[in-house]
C-alpha atoms as a PDB file:
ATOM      1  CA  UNK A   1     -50.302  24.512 165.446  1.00  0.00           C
ATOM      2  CA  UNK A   2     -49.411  22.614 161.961  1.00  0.00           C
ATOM      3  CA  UNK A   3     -53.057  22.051 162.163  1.00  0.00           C
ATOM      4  CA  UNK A   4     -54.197  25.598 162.014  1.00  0.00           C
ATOM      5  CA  UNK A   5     -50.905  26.437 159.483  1.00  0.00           C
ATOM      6  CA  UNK A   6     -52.978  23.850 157.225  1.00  0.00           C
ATOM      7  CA  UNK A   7     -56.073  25.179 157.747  1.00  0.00           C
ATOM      8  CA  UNK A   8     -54.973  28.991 156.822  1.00  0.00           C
ATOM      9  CA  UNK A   9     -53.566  27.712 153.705  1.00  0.00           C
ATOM     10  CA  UNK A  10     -56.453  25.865 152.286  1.00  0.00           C
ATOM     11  CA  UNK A  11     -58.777  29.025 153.354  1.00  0.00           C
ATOM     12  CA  UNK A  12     -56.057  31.409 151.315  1.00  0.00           C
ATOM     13  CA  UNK A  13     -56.104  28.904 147.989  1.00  0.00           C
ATOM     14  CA  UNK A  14     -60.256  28.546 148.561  1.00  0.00           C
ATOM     15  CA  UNK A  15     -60.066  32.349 148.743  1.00  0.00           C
ATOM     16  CA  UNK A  16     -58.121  32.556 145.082  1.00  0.00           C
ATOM     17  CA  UNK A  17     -59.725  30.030 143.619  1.00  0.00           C
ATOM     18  CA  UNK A  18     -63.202  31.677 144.080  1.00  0.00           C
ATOM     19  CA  UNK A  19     -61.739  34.959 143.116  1.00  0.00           C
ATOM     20  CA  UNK A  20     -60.060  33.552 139.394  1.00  0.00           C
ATOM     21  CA  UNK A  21     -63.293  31.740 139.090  1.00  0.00           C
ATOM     22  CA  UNK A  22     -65.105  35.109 138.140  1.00  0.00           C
ATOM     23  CA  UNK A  23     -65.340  36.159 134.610  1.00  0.00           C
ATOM     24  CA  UNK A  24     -65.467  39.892 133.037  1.00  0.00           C
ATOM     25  CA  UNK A  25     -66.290  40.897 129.548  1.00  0.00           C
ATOM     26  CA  UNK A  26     -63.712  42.601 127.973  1.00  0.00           C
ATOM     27  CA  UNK A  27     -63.145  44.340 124.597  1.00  0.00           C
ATOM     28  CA  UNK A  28     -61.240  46.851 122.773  1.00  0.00           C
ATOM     29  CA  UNK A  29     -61.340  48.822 119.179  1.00  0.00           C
ATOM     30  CA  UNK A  30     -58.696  50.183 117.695  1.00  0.00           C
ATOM     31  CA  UNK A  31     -58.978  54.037 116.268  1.00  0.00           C
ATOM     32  CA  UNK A  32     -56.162  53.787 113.176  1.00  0.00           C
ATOM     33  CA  UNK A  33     -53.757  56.352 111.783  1.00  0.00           C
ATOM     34  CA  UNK A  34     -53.844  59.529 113.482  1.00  0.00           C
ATOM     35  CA  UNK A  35     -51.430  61.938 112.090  1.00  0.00           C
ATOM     36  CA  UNK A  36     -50.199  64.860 113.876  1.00  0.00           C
ATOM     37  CA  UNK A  37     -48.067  67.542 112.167  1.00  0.00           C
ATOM     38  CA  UNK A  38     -46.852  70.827 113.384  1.00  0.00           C
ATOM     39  CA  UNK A  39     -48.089  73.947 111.610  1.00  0.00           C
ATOM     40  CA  UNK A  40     -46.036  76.575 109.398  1.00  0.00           C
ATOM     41  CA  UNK A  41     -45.736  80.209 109.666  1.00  0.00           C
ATOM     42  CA  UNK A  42     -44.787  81.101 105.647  1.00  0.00           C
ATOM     43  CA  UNK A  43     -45.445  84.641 104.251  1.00  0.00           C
ATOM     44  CA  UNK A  44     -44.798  85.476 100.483  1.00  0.00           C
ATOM     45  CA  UNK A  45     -45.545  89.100  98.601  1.00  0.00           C
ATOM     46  CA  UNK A  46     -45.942  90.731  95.448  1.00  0.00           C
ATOM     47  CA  UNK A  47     -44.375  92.166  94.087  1.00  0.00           C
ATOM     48  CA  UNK A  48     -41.560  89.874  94.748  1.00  0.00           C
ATOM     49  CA  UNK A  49     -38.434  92.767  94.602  1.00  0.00           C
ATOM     50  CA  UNK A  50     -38.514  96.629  94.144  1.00  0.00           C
ATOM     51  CA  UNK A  51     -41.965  97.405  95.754  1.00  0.00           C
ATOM     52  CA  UNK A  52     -40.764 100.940  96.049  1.00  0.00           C
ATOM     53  CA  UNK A  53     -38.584 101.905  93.518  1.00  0.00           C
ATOM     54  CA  UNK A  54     -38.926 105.631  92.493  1.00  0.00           C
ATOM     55  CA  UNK A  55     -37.723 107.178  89.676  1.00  0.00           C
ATOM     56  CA  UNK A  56     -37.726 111.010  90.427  1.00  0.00           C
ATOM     57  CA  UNK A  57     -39.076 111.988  94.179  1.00  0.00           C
ATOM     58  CA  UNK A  58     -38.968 115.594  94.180  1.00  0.00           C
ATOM     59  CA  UNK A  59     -39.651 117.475  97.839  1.00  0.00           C
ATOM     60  CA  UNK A  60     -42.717 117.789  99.077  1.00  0.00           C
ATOM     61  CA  UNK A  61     -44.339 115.548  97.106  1.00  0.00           C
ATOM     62  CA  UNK A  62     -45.649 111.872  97.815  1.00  0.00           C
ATOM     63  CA  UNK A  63     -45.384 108.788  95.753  1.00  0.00           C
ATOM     64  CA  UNK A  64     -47.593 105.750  96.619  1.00  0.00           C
ATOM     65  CA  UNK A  65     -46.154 101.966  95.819  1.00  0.00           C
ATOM     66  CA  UNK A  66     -49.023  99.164  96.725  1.00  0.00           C
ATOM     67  CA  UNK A  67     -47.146  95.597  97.927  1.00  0.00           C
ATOM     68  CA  UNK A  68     -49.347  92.301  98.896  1.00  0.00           C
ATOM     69  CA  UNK A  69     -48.700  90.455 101.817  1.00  0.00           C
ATOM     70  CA  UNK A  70     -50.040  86.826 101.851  1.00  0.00           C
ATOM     71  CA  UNK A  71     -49.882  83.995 104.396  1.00  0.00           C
ATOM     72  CA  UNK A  72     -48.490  81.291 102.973  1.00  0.00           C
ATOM     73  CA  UNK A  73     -48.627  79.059 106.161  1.00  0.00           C
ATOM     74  CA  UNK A  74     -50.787  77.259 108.407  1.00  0.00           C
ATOM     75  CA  UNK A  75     -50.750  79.260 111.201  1.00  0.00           C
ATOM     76  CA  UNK A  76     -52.480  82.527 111.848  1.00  0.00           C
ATOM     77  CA  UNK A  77     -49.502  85.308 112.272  1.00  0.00           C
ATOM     78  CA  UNK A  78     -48.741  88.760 113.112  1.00  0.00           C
ATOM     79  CA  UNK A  79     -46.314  90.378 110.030  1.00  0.00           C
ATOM     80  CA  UNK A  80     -44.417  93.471 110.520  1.00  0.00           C
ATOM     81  CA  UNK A  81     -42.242  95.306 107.535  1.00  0.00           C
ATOM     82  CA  UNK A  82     -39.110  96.732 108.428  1.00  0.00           C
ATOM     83  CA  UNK A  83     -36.588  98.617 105.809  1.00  0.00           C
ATOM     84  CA  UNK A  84     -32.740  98.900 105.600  1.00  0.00           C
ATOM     85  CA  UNK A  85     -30.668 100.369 103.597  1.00  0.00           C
ATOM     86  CA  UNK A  86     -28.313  98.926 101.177  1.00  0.00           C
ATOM     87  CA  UNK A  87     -26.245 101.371  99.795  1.00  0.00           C
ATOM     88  CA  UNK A  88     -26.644 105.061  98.931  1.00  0.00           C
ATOM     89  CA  UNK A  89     -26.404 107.969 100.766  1.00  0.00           C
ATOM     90  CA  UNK A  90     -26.999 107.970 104.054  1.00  0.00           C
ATOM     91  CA  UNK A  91     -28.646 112.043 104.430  1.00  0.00           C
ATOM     92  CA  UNK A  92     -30.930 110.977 101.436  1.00  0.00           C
ATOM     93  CA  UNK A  93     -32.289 107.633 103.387  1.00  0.00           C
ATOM     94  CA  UNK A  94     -32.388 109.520 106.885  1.00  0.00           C
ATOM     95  CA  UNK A  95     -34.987 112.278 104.818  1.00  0.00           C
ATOM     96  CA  UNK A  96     -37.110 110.051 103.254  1.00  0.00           C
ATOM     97  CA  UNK A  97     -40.887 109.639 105.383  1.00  0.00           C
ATOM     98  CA  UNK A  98     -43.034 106.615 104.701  1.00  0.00           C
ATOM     99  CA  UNK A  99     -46.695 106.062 106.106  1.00  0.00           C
ATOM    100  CA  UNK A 100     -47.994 102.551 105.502  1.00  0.00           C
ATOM    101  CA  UNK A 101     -51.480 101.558 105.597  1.00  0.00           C
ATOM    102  CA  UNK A 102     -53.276  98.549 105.121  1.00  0.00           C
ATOM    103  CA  UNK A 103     -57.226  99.422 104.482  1.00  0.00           C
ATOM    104  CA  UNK A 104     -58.430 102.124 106.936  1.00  0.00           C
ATOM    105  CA  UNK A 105     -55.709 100.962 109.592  1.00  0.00           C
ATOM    106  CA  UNK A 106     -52.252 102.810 109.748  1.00  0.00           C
ATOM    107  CA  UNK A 107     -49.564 100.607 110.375  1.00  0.00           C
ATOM    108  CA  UNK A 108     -46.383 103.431 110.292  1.00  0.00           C
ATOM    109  CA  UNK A 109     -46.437 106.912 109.738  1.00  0.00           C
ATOM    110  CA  UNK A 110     -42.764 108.342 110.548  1.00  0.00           C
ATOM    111  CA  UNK A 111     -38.667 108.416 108.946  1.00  0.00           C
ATOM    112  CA  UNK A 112     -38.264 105.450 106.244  1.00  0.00           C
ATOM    113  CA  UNK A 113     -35.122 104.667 107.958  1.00  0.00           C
ATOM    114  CA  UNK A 114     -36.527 103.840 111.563  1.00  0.00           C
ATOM    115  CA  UNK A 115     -39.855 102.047 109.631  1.00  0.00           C
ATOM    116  CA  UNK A 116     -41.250  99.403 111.718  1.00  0.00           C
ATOM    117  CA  UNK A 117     -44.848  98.785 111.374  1.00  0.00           C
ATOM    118  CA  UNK A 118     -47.164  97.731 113.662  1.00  0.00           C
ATOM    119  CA  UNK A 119     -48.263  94.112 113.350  1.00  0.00           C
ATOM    120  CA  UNK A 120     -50.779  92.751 110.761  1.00  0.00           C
ATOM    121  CA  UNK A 121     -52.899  89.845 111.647  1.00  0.00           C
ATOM    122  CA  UNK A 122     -53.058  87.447 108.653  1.00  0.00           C
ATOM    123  CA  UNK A 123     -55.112  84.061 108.961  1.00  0.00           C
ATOM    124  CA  UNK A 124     -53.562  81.029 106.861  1.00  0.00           C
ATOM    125  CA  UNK A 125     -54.381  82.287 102.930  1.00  0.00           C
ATOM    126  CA  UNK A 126     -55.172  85.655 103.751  1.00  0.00           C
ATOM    127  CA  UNK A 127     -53.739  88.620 102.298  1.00  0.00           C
ATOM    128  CA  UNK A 128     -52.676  92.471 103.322  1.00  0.00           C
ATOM    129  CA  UNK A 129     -53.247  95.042 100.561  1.00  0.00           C
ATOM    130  CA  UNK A 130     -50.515  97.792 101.847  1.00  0.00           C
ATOM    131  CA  UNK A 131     -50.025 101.014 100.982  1.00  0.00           C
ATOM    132  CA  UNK A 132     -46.763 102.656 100.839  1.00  0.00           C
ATOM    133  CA  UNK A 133     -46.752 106.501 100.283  1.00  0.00           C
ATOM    134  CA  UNK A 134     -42.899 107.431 100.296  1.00  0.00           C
ATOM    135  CA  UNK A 135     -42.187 110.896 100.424  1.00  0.00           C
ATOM    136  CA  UNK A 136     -38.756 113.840 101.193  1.00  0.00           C
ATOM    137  CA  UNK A 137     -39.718 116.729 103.198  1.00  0.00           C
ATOM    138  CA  UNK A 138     -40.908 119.566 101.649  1.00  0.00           C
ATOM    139  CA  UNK A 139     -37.568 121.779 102.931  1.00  0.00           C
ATOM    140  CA  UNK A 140     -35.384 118.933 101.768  1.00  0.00           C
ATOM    141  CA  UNK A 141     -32.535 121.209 100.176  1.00  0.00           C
ATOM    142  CA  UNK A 142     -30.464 120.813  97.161  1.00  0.00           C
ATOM    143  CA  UNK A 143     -28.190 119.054  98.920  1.00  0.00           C
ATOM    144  CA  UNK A 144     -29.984 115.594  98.009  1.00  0.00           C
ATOM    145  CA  UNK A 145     -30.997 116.098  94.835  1.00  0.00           C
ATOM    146  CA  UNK A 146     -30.047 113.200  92.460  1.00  0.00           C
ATOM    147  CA  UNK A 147     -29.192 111.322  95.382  1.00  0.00           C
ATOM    148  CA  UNK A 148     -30.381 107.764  96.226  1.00  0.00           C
ATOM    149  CA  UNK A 149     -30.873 104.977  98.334  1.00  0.00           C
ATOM    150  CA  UNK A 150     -31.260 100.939  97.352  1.00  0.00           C
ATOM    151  CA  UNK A 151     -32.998  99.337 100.294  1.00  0.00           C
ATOM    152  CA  UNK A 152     -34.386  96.366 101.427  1.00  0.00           C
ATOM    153  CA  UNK A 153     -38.119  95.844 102.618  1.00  0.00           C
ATOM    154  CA  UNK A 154     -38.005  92.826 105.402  1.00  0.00           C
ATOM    155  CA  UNK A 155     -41.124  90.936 106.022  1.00  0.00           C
ATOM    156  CA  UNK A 156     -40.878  89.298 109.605  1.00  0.00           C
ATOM    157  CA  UNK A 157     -43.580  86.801 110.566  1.00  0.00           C
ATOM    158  CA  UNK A 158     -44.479  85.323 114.223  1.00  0.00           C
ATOM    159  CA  UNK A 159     -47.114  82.602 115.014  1.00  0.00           C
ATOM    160  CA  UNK A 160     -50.123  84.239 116.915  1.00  0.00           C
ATOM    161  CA  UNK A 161     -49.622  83.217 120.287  1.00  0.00           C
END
C-alpha cells in the first residue's frame, strides 16, 4: 500500500514537472492615453435680448423679427422656442399670433402666448435662421390699443437621442 502511495506521488510531481517544463512566448504593448469626455448640448442666439420688440403693431398687420439659433455644443440637438410673458397686459399677449419658420419649414403658426415650436435639428456649429412674423388680429378692437406685453423667448435644447 505505502508502496503504491509512493508511486502515485512521484507519477503526480513527474506529471508537473513535465507540464512547468513547457515554455510560451508571451508579449504585450501598451496603447497610451486615451481620453474619454462626455459631450455638451450648448445653444447661444443672436440677437442676444429683444428679438421681437415692436414699436407700433397696429391690427391686421404683420411684423417680421429674424433671431439665429446656433449650437454651441458637441452634441447634435433638437431646439424648441417657447415664449412667456413678463408683464403687461394679459388681453394684449392672449391676441398677439406668431408663425415661426426656419427656411421653407414651419415650426409654429398659432396664439404667441401658447408658442411652442416644433423641434429644430441643429448639428454641433450649425445654425437656424428663424423667422418670426408677430402679428394682432385684424378685429383686434380699441380695447388694446397702446397696450403691451414684455416677454421672454426661451430656447430649450435636448441631446438627439
Amino acid at each position: 500500500m505505502i508502496r503504491r502511495v509512493i508511486t502515485t506521488m512521484v507519477g503526480a510531481v513527474l506529471a508537473l514537472g513535465v507540464g512547468a517544463a513547457g515554455a510560451y512566448f508571451t508579449t504585450q504593448v501598451q496603447v497610451p492615453d486615451s481620453v474619454i469626455r462626455g459631450g455638451t448640448v450648448a445653444v447661444s442666439s443672436e440677437p442676444t435680448s429683444a428679438p421681437l420688440s415692436i414699436d407700433a403693431l397696429a391690427p391686421g398687420v404683420t411684423t417680421t423679427r429674424p433671431m439665429t439659433v446656433m449650437n454651441s455644443g458637441t452634441l447634435p440637438c433638437d431646439v424648441v422656442v417657447t415664449s412667456s410673458k413678463k408683464a403687461g397686459i394679459t388681453e394684449f399677449y392672449e391676441a398677439l399670433t406668431c408663425r415661426v419658420t426656419c427656411g421653407d419649414s414651419e415650426l409654429y403658426n398659432g396664439k404667441m402666448s401658447a408658442m411652442r415650436t416644433a423641434a429644430l435639428r441643429l448639428a454641433p456649429g450649425a445654425r437656424g435662421e428663424l423667422r418670426f412674423e408677430v402679428g394682432l388680429p385684424a378685429d383686434a378692437g380699441n380695447t388694446l390699443s397702446d397696450d403691451y406685453v414684455k416677454m421672454s423667448l426661451y430656447i430649450d435644447a435636448e441631446q438627439v437621442h
